[in-house]
C-alpha atoms as a PDB file:
ATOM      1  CA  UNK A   1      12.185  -5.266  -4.764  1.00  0.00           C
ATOM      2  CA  UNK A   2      11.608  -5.788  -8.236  1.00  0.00           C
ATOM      3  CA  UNK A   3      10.349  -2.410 -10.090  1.00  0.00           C
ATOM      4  CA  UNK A   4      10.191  -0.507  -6.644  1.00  0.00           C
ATOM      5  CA  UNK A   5       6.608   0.683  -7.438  1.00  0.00           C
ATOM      6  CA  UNK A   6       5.042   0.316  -4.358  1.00  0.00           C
ATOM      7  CA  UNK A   7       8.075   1.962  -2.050  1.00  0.00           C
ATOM      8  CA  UNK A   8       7.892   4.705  -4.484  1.00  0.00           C
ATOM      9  CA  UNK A   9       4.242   5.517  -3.366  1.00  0.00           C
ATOM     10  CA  UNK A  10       4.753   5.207  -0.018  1.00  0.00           C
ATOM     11  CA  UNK A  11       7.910   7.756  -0.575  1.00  0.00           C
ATOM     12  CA  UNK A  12       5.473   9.709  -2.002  1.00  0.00           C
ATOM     13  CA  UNK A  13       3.029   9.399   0.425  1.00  0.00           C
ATOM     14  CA  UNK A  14       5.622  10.546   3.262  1.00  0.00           C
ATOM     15  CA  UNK A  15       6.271  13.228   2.016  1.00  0.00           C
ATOM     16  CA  UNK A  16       2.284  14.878   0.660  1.00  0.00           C
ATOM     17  CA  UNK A  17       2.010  14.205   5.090  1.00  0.00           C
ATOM     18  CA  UNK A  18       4.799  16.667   5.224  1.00  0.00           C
ATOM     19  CA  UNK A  19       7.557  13.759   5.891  1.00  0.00           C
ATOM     20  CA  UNK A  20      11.221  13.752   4.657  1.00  0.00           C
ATOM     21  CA  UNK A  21      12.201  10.016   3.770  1.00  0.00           C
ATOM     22  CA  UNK A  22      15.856   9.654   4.728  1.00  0.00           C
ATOM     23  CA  UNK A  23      16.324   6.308   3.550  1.00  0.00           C
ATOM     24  CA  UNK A  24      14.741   2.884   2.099  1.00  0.00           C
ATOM     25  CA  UNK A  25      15.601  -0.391   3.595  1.00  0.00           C
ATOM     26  CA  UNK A  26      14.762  -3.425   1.977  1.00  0.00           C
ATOM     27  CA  UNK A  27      15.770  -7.330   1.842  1.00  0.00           C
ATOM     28  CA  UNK A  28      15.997  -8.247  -0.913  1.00  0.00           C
ATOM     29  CA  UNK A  29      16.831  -6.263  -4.684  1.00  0.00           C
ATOM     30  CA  UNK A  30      15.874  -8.297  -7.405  1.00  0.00           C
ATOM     31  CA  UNK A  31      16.348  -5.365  -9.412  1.00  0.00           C
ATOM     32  CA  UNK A  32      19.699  -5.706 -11.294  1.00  0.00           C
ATOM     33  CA  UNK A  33      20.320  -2.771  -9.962  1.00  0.00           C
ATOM     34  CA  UNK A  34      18.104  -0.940 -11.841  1.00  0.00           C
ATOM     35  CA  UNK A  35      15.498   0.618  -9.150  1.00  0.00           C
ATOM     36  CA  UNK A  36      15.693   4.297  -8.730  1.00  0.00           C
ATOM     37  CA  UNK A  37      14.200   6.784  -5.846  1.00  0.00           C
ATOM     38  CA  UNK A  38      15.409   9.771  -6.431  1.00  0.00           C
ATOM     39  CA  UNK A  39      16.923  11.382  -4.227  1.00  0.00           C
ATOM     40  CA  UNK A  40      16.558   9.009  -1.407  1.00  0.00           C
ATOM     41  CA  UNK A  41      19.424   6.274  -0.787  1.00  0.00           C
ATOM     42  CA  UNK A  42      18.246   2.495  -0.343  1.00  0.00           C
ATOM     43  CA  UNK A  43      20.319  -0.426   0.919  1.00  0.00           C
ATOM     44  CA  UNK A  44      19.511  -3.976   0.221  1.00  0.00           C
ATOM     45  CA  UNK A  45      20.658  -7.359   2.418  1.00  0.00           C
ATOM     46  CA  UNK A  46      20.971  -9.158  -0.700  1.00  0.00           C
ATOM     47  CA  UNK A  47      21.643  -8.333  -4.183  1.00  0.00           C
ATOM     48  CA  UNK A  48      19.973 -10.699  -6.688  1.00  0.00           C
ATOM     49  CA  UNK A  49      20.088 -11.016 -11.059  1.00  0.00           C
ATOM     50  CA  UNK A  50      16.474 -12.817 -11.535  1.00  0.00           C
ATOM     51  CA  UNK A  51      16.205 -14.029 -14.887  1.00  0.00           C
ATOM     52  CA  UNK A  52      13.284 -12.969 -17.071  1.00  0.00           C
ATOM     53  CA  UNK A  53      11.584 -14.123 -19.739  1.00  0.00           C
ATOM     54  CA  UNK A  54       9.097 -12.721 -22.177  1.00  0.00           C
ATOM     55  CA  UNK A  55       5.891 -14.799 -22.297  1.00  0.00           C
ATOM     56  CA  UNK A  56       6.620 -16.181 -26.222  1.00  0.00           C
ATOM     57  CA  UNK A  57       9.598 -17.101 -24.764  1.00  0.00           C
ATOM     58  CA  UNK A  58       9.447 -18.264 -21.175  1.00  0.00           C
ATOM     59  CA  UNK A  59      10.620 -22.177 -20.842  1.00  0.00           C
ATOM     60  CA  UNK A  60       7.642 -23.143 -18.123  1.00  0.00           C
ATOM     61  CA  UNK A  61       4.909 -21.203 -20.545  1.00  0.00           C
ATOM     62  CA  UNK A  62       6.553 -22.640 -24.185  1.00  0.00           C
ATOM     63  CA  UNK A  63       6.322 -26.257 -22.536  1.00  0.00           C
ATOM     64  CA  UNK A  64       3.099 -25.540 -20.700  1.00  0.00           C
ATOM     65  CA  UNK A  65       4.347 -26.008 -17.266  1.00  0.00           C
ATOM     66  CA  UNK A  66       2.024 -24.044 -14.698  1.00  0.00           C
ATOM     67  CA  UNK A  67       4.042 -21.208 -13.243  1.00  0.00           C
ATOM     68  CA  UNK A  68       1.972 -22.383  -9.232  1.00  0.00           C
ATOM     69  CA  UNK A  69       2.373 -25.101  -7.199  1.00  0.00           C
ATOM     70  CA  UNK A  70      -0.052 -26.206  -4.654  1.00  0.00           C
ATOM     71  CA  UNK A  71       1.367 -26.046  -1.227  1.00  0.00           C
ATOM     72  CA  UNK A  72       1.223 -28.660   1.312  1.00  0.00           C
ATOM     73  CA  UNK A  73      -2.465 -28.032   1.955  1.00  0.00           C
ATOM     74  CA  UNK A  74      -3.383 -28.736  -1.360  1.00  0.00           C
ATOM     75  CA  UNK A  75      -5.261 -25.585  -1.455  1.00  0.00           C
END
């Protein structure tokens, strides 16, 4: 979970069918603590503080360091 977008449209989508969400489950929240639904109560396995950078000022992009790595298939 990072912004919680997409759980927030499928909340949404629960309940235009007439649903009640009770809860959100999730594995990780890479939030900082800062996603919000409401009314409805989440609960994460793990709690994690992901560092972020804005582009002028992310170390991989300032040294031009590709953000991807090719896997073991070199695909």
């Amino acid at each position: 979970m990072t912004t919680g977008g997409s759980v927030k449209e499928v909340i949404d989508v629960v309940r235009a069918a007439g649903g009640v969400p009770v809860a959100v489950g999730m594995l990780v929240d890479r939030s900082g603590g800062k996603v919000d639904f409401g009314d409805v109560p989440y609960q994460a396995l793990l709690h994690l503080d992901v560092i972020t950078y804005p582009p002028d000022a992310c170390p991989l992009c300032v040294n031009k360091i590709p953000m991807t790595k090719r896997g073991r298939t070199g695909k």
